[in-house]
N, C-alpha and C. Protein backbone atom coordinates (compact mmCIF):
# COMPACT_ATOMS: atom_id res chain seq x y z
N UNK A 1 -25.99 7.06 -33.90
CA UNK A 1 -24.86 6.45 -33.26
C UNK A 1 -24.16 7.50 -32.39
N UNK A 2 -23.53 7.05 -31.44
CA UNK A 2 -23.47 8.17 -30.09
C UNK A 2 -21.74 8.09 -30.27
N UNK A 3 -21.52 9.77 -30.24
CA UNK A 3 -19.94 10.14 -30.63
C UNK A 3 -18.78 9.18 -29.21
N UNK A 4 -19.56 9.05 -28.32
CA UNK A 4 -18.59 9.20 -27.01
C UNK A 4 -17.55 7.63 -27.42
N UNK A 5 -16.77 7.50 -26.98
CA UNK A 5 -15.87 6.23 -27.16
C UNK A 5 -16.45 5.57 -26.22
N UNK A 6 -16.11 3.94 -26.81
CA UNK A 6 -16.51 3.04 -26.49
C UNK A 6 -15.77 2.32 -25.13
N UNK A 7 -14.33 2.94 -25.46
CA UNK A 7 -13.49 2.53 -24.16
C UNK A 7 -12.89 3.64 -23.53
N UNK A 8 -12.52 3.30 -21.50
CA UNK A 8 -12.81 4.62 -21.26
C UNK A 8 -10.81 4.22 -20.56
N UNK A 9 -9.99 5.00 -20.29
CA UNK A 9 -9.04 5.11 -19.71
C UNK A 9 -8.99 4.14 -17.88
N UNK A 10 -8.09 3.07 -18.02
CA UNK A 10 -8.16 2.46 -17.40
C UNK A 10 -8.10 3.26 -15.83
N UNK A 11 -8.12 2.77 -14.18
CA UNK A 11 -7.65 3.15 -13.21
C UNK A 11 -6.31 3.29 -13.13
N UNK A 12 -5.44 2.47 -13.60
CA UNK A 12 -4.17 2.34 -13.63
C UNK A 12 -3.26 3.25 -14.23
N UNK A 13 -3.90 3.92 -15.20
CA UNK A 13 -3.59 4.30 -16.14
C UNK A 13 -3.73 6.42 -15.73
N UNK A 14 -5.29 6.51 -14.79
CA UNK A 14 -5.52 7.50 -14.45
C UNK A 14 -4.37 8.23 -13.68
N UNK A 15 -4.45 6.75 -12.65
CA UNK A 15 -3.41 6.99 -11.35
C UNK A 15 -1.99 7.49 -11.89
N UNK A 16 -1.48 6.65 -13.19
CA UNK A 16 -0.03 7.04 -13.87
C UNK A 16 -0.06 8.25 -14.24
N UNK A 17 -1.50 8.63 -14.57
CA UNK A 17 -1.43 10.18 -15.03
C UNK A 17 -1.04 11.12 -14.42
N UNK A 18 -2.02 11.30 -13.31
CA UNK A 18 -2.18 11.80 -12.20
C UNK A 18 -0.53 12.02 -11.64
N UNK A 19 -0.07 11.20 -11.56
CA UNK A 19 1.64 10.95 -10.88
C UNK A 19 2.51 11.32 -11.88
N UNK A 20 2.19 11.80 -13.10
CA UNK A 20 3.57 11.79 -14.12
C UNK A 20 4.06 10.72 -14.82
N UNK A 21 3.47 9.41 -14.31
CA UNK A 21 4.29 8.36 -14.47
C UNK A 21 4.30 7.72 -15.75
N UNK A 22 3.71 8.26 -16.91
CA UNK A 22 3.31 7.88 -18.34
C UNK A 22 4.35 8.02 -19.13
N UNK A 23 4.46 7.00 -20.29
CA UNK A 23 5.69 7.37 -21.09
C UNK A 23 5.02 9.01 -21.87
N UNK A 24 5.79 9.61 -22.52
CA UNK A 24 5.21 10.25 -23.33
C UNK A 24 4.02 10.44 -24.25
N UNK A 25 4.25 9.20 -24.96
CA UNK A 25 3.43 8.90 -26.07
C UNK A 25 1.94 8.30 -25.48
N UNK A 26 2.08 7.73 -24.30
CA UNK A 26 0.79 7.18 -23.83
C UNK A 26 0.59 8.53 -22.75
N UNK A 27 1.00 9.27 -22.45
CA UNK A 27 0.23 10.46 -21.52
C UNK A 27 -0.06 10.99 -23.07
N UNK A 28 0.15 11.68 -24.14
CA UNK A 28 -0.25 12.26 -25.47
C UNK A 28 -1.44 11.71 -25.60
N UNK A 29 -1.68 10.16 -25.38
CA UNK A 29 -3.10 9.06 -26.17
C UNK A 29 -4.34 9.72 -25.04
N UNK A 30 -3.68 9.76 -23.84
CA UNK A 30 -4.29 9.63 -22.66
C UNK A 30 -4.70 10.96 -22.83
N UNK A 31 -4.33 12.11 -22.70
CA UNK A 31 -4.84 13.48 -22.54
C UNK A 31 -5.73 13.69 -23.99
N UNK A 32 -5.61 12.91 -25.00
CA UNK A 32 -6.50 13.44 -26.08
C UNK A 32 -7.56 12.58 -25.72
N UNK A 33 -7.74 11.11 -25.63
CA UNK A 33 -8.81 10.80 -24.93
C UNK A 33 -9.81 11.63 -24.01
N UNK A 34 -8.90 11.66 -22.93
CA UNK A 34 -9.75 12.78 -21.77
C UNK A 34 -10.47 14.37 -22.67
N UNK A 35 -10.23 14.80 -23.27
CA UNK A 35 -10.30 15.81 -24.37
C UNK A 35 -11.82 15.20 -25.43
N UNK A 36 -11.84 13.76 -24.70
CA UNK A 36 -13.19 13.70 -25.68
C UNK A 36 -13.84 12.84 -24.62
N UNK A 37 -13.55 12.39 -23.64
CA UNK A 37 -14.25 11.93 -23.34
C UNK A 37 -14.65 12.36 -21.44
N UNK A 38 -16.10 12.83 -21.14
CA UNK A 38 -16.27 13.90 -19.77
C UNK A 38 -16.00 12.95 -18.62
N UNK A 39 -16.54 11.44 -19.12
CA UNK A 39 -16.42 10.53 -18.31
C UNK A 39 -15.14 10.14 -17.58
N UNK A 40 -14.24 9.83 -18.59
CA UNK A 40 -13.24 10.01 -17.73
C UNK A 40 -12.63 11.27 -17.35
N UNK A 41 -12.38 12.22 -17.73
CA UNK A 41 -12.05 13.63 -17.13
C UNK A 41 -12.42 13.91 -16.09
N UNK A 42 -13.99 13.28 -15.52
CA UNK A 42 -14.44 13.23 -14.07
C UNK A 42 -13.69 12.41 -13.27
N UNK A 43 -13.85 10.93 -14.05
CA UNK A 43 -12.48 10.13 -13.05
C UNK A 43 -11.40 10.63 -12.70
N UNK A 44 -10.54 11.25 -13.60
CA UNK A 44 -9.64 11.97 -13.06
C UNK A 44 -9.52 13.55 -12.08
N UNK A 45 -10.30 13.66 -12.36
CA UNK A 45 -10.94 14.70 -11.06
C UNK A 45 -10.58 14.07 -10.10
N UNK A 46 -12.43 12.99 -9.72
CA UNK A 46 -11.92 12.34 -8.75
C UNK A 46 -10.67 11.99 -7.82
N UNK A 47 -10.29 11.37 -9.10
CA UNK A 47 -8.76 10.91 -8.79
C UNK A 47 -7.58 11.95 -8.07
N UNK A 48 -8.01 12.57 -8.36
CA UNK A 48 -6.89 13.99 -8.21
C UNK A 48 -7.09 14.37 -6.74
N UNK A 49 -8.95 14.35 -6.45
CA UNK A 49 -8.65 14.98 -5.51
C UNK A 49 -9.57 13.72 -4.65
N UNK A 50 -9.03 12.90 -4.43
CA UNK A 50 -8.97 11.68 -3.85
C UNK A 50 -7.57 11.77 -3.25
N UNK A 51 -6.52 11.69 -4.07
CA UNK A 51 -5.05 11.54 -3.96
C UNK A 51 -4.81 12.75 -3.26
N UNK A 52 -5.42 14.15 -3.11
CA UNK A 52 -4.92 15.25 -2.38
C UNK A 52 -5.59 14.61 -1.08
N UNK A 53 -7.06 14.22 -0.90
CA UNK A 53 -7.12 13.82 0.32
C UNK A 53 -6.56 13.20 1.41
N UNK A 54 -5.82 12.00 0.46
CA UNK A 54 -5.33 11.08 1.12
C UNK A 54 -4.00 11.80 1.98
N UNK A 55 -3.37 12.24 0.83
CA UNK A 55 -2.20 13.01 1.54
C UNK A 55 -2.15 13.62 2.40
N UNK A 56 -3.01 14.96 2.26
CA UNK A 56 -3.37 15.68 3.30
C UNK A 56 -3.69 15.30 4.70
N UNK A 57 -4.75 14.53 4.91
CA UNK A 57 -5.27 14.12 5.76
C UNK A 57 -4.87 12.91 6.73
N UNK A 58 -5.61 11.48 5.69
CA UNK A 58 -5.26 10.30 6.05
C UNK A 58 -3.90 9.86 6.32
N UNK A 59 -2.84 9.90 5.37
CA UNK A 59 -1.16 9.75 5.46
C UNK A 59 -1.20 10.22 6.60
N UNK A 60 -0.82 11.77 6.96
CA UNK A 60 -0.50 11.75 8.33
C UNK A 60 -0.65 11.48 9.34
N UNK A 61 -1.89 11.13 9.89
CA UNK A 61 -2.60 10.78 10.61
C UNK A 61 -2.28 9.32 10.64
N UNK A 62 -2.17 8.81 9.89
CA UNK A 62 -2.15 7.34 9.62
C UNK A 62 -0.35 7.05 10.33
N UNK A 63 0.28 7.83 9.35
CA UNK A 63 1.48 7.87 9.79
C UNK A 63 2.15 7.76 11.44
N UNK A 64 1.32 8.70 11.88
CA UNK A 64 2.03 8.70 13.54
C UNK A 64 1.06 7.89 13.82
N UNK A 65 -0.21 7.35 13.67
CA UNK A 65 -0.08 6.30 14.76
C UNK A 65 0.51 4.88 14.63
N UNK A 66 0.75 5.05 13.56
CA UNK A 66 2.18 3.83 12.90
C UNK A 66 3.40 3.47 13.63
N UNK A 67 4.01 5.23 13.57
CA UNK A 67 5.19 5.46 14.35
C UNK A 67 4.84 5.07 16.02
N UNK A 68 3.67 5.44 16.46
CA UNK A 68 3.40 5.28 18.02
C UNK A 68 3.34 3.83 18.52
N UNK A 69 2.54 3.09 17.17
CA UNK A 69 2.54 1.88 17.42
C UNK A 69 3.64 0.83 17.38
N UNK A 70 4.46 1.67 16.66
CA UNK A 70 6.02 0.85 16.53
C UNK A 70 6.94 1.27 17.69
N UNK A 71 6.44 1.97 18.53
CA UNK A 71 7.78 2.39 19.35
C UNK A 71 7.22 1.53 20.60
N UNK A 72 5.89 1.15 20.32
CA UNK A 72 5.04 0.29 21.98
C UNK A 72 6.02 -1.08 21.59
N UNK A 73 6.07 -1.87 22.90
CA UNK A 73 6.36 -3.50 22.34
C UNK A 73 4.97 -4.24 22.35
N UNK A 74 5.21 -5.47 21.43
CA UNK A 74 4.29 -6.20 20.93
C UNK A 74 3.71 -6.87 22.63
N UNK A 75 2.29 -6.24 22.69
CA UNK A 75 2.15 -6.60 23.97
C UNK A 75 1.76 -8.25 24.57
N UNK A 76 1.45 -9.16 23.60
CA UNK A 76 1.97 -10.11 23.84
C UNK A 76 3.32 -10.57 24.34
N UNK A 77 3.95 -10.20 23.62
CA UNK A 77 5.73 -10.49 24.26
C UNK A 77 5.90 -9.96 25.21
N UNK A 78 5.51 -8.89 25.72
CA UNK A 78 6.06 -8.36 27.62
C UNK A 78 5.46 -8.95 28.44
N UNK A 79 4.66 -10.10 28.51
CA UNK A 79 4.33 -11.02 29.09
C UNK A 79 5.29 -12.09 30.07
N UNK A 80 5.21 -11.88 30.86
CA UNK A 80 7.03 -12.75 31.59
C UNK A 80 6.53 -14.27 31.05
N UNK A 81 5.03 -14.60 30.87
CA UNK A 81 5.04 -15.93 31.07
C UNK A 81 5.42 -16.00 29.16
N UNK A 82 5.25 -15.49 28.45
CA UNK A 82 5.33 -15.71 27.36
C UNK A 82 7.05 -16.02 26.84
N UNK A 83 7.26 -14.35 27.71
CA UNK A 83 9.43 -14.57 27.84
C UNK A 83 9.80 -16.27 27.93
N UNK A 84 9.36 -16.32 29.49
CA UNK A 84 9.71 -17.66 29.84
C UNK A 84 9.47 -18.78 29.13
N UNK A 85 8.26 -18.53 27.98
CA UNK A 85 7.72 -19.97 27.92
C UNK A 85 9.18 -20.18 26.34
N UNK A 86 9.10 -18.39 25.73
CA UNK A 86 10.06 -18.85 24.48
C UNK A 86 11.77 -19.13 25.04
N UNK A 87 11.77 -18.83 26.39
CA UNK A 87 13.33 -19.38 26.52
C UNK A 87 13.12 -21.05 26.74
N UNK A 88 11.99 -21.30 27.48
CA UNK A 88 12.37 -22.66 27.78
C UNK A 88 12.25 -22.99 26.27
N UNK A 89 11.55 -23.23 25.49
CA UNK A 89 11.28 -23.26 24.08
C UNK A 89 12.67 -23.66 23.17
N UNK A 90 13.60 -22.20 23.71
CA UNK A 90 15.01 -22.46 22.96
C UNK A 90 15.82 -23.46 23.05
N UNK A 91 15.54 -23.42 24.62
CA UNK A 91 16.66 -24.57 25.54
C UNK A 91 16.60 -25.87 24.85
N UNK A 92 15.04 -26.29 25.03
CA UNK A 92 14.48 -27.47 24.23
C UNK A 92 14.93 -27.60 23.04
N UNK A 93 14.70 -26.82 22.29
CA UNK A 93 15.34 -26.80 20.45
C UNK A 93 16.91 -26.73 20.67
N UNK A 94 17.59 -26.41 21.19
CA UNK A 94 18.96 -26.37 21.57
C UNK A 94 19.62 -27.64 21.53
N UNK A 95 18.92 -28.10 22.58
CA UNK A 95 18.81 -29.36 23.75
C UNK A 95 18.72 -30.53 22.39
N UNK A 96 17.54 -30.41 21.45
CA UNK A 96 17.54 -31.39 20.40
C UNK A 96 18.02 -31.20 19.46
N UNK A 97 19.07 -29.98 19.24
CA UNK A 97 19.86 -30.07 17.93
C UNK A 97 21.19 -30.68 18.14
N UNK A 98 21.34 -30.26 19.61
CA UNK A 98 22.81 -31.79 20.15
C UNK A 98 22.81 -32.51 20.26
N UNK A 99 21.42 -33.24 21.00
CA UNK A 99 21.32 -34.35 20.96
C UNK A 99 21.34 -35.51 19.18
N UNK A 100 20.53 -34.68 18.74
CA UNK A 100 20.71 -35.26 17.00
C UNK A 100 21.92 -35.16 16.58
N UNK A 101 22.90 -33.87 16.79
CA UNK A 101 24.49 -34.23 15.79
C UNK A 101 25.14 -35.12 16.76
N UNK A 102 24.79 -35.31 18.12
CA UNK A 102 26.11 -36.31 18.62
C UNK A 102 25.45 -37.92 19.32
N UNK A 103 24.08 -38.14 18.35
CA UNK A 103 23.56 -39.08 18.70
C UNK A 103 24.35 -40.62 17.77
């Protein structure tokens, strides 16, 4: 019969690690687990340096073209015909919310 446990530390659970985010008593369950078991200790590797990647790299990168893309306007809307078509649009909805209260 094979020593390794049968159940392995969830993703959710890695990720809480990884972040601090564990109560006490379940980071205690969690680190003696990992202490027996390689399988997950690799996940959390992984995990670790998955999460440095992301940061490092992707986030920022990701980040400004976020910011770049938020400072463009939605290029549909700078469209004059589009302007025009949502003012006439308003007028109309305007136009039928008076007509209904003073009909």
């Amino acid at each position: 019969m094979s020593s390794e446990p049968q159940h392995h530390l969830s993703a959710l659970t890695l990720d809480s690690l990884q972040m601090g985010a564990l109560p006490p008593e379940e980071e205690r369950q969690a680190r003696a687990h990992l202490a027996q078991c390689p399988a997950c200790a690799e996940r959390l590797t992984e995990t670790a340096s998955s999460a440095e990647h992301f940061s490092k790299v992707v986030q920022p990168r990701t980040l400004e073209q976020l910011r770049e893309r938020m400072q463009r306007p939605a290029p549909w809307l700078s469209r004059p015909g589009v302007r025009w078509g949502l003012a006439v649009l308003a007028g109309v909805l305007a136009a039928l919310g008076g007509w209904a209260v003073f009909r």
